[in-house]
Protein backbone atom coordinates (compact mmCIF):
# COMPACT_ATOMS: atom_id res chain seq x y z
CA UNK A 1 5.28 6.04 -10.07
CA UNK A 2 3.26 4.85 -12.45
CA UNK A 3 0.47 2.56 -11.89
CA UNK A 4 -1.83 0.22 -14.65
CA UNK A 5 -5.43 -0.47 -13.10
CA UNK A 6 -5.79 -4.20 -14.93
CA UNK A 7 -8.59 -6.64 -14.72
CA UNK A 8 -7.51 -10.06 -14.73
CA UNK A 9 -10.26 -13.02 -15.22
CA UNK A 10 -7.72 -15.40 -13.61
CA UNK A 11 -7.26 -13.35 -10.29
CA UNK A 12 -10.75 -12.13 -10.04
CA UNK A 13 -11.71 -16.24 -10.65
CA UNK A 14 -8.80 -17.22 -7.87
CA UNK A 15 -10.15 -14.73 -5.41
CA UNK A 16 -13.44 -15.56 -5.68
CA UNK A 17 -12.87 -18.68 -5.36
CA UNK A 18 -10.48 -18.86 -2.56
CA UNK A 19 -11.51 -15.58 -0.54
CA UNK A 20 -15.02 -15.37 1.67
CA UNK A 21 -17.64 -15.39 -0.31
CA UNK A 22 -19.20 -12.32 -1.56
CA UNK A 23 -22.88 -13.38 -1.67
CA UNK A 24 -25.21 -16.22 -1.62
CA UNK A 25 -24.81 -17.20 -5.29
CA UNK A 26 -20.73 -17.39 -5.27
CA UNK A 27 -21.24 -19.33 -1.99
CA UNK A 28 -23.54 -22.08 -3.54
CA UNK A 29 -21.21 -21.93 -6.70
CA UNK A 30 -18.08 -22.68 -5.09
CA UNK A 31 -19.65 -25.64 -2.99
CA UNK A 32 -21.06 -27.08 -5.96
CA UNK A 33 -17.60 -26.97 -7.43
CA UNK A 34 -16.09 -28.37 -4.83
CA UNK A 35 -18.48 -31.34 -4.33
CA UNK A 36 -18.13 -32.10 -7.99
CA UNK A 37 -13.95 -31.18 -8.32
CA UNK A 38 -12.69 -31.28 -5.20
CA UNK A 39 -8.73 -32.20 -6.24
CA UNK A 40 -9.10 -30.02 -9.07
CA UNK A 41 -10.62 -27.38 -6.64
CA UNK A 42 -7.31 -28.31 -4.68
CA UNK A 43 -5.03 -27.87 -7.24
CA UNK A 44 -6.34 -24.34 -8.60
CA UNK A 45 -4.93 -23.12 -5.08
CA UNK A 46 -1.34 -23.45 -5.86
CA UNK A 47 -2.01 -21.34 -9.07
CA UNK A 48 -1.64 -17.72 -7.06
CA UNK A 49 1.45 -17.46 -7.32
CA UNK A 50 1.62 -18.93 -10.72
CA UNK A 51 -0.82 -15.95 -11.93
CA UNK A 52 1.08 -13.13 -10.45
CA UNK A 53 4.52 -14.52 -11.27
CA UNK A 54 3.16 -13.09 -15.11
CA UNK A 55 -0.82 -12.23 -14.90
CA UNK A 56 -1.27 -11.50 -19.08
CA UNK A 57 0.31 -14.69 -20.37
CA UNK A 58 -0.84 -17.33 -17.61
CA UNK A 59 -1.91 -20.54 -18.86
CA UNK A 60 -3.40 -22.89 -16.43
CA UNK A 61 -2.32 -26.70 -16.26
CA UNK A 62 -5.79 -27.12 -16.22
CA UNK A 63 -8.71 -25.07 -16.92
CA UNK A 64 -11.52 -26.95 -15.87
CA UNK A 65 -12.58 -25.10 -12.71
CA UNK A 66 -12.07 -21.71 -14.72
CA UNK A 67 -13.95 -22.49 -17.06
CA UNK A 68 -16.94 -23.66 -15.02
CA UNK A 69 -17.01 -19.85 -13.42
CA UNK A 70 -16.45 -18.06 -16.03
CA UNK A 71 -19.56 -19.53 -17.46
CA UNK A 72 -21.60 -19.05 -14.44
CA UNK A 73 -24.03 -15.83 -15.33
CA UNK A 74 -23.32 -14.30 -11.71
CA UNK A 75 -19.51 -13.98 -12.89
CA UNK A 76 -20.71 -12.15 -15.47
CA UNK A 77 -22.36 -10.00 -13.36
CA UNK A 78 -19.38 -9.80 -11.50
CA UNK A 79 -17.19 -9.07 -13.93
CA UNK A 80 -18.60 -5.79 -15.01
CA UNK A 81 -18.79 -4.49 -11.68
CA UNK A 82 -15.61 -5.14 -11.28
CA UNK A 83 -14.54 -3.38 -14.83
CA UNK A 84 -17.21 -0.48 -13.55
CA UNK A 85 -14.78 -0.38 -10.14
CA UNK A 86 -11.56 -0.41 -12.37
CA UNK A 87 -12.70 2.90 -14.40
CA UNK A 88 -13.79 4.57 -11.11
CA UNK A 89 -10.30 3.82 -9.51
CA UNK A 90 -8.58 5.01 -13.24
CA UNK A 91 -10.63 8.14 -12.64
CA UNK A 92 -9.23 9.21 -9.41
CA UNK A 93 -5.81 8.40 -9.88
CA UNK A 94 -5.69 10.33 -13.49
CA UNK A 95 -7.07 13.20 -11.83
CA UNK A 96 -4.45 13.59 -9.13
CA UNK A 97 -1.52 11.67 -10.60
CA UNK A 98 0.38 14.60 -11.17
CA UNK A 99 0.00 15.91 -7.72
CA UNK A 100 0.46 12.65 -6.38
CA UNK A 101 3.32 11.26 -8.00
CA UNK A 102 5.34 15.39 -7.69
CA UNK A 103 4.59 14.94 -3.48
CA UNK A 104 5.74 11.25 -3.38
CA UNK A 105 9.01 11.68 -5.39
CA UNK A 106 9.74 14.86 -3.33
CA UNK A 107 9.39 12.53 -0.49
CA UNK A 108 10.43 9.10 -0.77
CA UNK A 109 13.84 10.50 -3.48
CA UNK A 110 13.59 7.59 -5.16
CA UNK A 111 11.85 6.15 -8.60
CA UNK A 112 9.26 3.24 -7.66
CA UNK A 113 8.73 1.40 -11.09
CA UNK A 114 5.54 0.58 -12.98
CA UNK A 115 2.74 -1.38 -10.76
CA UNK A 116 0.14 -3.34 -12.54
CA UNK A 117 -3.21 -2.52 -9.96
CA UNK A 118 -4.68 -5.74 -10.51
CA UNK A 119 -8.77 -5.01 -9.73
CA UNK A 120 -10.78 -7.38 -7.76
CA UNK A 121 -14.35 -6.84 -6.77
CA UNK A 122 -15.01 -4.33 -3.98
CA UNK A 123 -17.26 -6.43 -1.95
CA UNK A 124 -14.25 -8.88 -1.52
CA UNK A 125 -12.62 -6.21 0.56
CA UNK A 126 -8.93 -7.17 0.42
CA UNK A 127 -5.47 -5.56 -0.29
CA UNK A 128 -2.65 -7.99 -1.40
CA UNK A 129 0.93 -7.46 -1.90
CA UNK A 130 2.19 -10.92 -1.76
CA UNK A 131 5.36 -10.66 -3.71
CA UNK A 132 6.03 -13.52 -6.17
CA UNK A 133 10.09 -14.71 -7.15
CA UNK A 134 10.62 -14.06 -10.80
CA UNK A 135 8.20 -12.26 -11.66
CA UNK A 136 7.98 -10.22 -14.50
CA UNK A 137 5.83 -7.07 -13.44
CA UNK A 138 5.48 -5.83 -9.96
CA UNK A 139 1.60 -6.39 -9.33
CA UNK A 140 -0.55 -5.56 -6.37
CA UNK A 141 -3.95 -7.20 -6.00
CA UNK A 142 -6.83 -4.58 -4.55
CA UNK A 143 -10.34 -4.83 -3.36
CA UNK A 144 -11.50 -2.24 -1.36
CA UNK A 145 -14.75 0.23 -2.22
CA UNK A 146 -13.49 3.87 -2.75
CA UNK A 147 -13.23 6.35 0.65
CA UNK A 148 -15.81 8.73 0.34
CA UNK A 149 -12.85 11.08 0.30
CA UNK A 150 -10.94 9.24 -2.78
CA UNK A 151 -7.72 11.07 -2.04
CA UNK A 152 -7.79 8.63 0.97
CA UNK A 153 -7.78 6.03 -1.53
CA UNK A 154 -5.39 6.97 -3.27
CA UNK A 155 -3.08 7.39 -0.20
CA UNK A 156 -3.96 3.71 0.75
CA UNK A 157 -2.45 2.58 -2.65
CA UNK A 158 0.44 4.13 -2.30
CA UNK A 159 0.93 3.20 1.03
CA UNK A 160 1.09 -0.42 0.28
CA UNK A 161 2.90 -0.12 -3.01
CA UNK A 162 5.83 1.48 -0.72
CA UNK A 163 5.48 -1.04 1.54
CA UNK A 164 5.89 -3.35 -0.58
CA UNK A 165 8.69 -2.05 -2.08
CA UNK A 166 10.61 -2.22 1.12
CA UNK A 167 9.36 -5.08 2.70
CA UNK A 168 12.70 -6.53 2.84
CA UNK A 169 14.43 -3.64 3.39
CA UNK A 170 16.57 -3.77 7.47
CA UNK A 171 14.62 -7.16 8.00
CA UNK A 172 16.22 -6.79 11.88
CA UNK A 173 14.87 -3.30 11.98
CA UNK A 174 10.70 -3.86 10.72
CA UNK A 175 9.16 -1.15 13.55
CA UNK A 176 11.51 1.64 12.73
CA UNK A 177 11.00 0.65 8.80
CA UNK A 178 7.33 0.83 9.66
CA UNK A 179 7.40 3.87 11.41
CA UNK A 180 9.19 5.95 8.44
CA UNK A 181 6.83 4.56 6.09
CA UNK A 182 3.79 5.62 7.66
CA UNK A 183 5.77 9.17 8.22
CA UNK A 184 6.76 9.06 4.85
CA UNK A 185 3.03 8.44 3.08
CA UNK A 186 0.04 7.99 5.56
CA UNK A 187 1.54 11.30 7.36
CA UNK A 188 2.72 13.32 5.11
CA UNK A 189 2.12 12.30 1.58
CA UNK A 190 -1.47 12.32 3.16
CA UNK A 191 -1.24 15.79 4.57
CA UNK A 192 0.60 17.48 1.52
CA UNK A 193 -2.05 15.76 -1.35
CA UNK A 194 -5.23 16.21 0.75
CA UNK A 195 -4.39 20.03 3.00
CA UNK A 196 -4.76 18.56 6.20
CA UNK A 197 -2.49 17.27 8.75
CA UNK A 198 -2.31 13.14 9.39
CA UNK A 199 0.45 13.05 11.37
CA UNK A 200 -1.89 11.15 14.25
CA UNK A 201 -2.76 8.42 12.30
CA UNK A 202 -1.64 5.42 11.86
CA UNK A 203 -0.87 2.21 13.87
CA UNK A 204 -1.27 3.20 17.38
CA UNK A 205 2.04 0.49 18.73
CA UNK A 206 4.13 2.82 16.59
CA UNK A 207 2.92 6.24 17.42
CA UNK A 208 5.80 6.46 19.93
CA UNK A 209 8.48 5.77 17.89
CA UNK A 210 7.15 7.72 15.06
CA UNK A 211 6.94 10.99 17.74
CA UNK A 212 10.60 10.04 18.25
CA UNK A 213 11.94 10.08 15.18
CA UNK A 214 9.49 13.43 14.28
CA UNK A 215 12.28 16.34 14.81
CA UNK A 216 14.61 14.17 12.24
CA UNK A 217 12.02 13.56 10.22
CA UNK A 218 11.70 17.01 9.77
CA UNK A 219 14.88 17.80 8.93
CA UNK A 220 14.60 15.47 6.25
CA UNK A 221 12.15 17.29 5.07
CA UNK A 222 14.82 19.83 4.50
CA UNK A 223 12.57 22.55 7.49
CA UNK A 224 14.67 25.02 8.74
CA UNK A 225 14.96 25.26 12.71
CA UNK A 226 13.38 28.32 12.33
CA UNK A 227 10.24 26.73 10.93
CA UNK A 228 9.54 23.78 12.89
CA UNK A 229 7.38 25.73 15.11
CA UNK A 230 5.24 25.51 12.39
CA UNK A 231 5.04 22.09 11.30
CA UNK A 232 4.72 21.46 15.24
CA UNK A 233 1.52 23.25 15.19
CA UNK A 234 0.09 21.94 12.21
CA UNK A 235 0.95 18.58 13.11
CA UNK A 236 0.09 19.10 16.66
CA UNK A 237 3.60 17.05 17.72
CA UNK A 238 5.80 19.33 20.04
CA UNK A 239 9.57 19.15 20.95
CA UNK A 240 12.51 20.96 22.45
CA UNK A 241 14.41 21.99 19.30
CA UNK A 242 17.27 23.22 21.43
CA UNK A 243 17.71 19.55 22.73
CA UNK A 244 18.52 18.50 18.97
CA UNK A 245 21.60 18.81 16.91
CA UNK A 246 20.58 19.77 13.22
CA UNK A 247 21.39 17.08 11.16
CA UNK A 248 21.86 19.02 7.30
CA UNK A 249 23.11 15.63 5.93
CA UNK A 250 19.90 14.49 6.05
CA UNK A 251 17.92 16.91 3.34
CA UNK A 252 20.65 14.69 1.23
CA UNK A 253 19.50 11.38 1.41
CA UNK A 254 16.17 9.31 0.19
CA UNK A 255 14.21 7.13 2.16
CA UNK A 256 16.12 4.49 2.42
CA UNK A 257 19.37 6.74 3.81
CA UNK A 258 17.09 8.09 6.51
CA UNK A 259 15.99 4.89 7.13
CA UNK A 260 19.72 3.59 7.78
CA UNK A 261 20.73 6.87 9.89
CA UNK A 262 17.64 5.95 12.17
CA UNK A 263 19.14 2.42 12.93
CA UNK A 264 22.29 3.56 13.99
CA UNK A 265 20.96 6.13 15.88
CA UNK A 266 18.38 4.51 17.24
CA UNK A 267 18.98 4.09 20.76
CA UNK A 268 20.04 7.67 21.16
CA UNK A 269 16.96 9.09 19.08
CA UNK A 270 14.41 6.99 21.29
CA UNK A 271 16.11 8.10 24.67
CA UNK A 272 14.65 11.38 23.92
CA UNK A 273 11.08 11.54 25.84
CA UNK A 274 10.28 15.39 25.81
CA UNK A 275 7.76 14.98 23.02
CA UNK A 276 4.22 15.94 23.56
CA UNK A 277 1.01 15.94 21.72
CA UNK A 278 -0.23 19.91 21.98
């Protein structure tokens, strides 16, 4: 994975525009804009998509309501906070990349492709993945203040980057896809990058499933029977080994083949109901 933490002035303009308002002054700005351009206000809407379809080379139809903000002296302001947040997030991911990007390949078996991290303000407090046809760079739009614990961060980003990335993926099949996702990065991507176990968190609707699918999961993993006592502990997720069959095929497969082996197993995995939190 490699990711490109990118400014825009169009996207930081759109979501500032379009999102809730950040502070008094934006708020008074956009209604003055609106009383004075209200179709052209309109129109700038449908440009989202536009923007992320190619975020370097877009050229508005019209640039009126653009222009007006990037004028105003508290987008200014806003701007270099927002180029302040974009070093900060640079920082964190630079000095973990390596670590990061070794766990997540070990995990997911497949090659996600460059990202372009498009930085909005943190006050706006937003995460979008909206994915655009024909566009030419996969972009993800984020606006959220740093964890105090920026590993958590970082495990946020890649979380919906993968998410993204198989958002389409067994349309039929979205809670098991879900599940193994939040297995796959907010469980243990987060575990292996920060030392401690997150195999509790997550949505609560899906902590069910994901105890289900837990022994194969681990076996994914490529852990021996003879270790699972182990990862049981640490994860604090128990289970019968003796009631499974070891399934060696799957230390073969990436994500996406574990994903398929849970669908057609899936009424037999979730029959099982032995698991326990201990």
């Amino acid at each position: 994975m490699n990711l490109k933490f990118v400014v825009n002035d169009y996207i930081l303009i759109w979501n500032l525009l379009f999102q809730a308002s950040i502070s008094e002054n934006i708020h008074q700005m956009k209604q003055k804009i609106w009383i004075n351009y209200k179709d052209k206000y309109n129109n700038t809407f449908k440009d989202n998509c536009l923007i992320l379809k190619d975020p370097k080379n877009f050229i508005p139809n019209d640039d009126t309501i653009y222009n007006i903000v990037l004028e105003n002296k508290n987008y200014e302001k806003i701007k270099k906070q927002t180029e302040k947040f974009r070093v900060e997030l640079l920082k964190v991911w630079d000095e973990n990349k390596k670590t990061a990007i070794k766990e997540l390949k070990d995990i997911l078996r497949f090659d996600i492709k460059l990202y372009h991290v498009l930085v909005v303000c943190e006050q706006l407090n937003i995460v979008d993945t909206t994915a655009v046809s024909g566009s030419k760079v996969n972009t993800i739009i984020w606006g959220k203040k740093l964890d105090e614990n920026p590993l958590n961060t970082i495990v946020q980003l890649v979380y919906e980057i993968v998410r993204k990335e198989l958002k389409n993926y067994q349309e039929d099949y979205k809670d098991v896809v879900k599940a193994i996702v939040e297995l796959a990065i907010l469980n243990e991507f987060a575990t292996r990058i920060t030392g401690v176990t997150h195999y509790l968190t997550g949505d609560n609707t899906l902590k069910f499933l994901k105890r289900q699918i837990y022994p194969y999961w681990l076996m994914y993993l490529g852990v021996e029977k003879d270790h699972m006592m182990e990862y049981m502990m640490r994860d604090k997720i128990g289970f019968d080994i003796s009631h499974y069959t070891y399934e060696r095929q799957l230390k073969t497969l990436d994500l996406y083949g574990f994903i398929d082996f849970c669908i057609r197993n899936q009424k037999y995995i979730v029959k099982i109901d032995e698991l326990e939190i201990i």
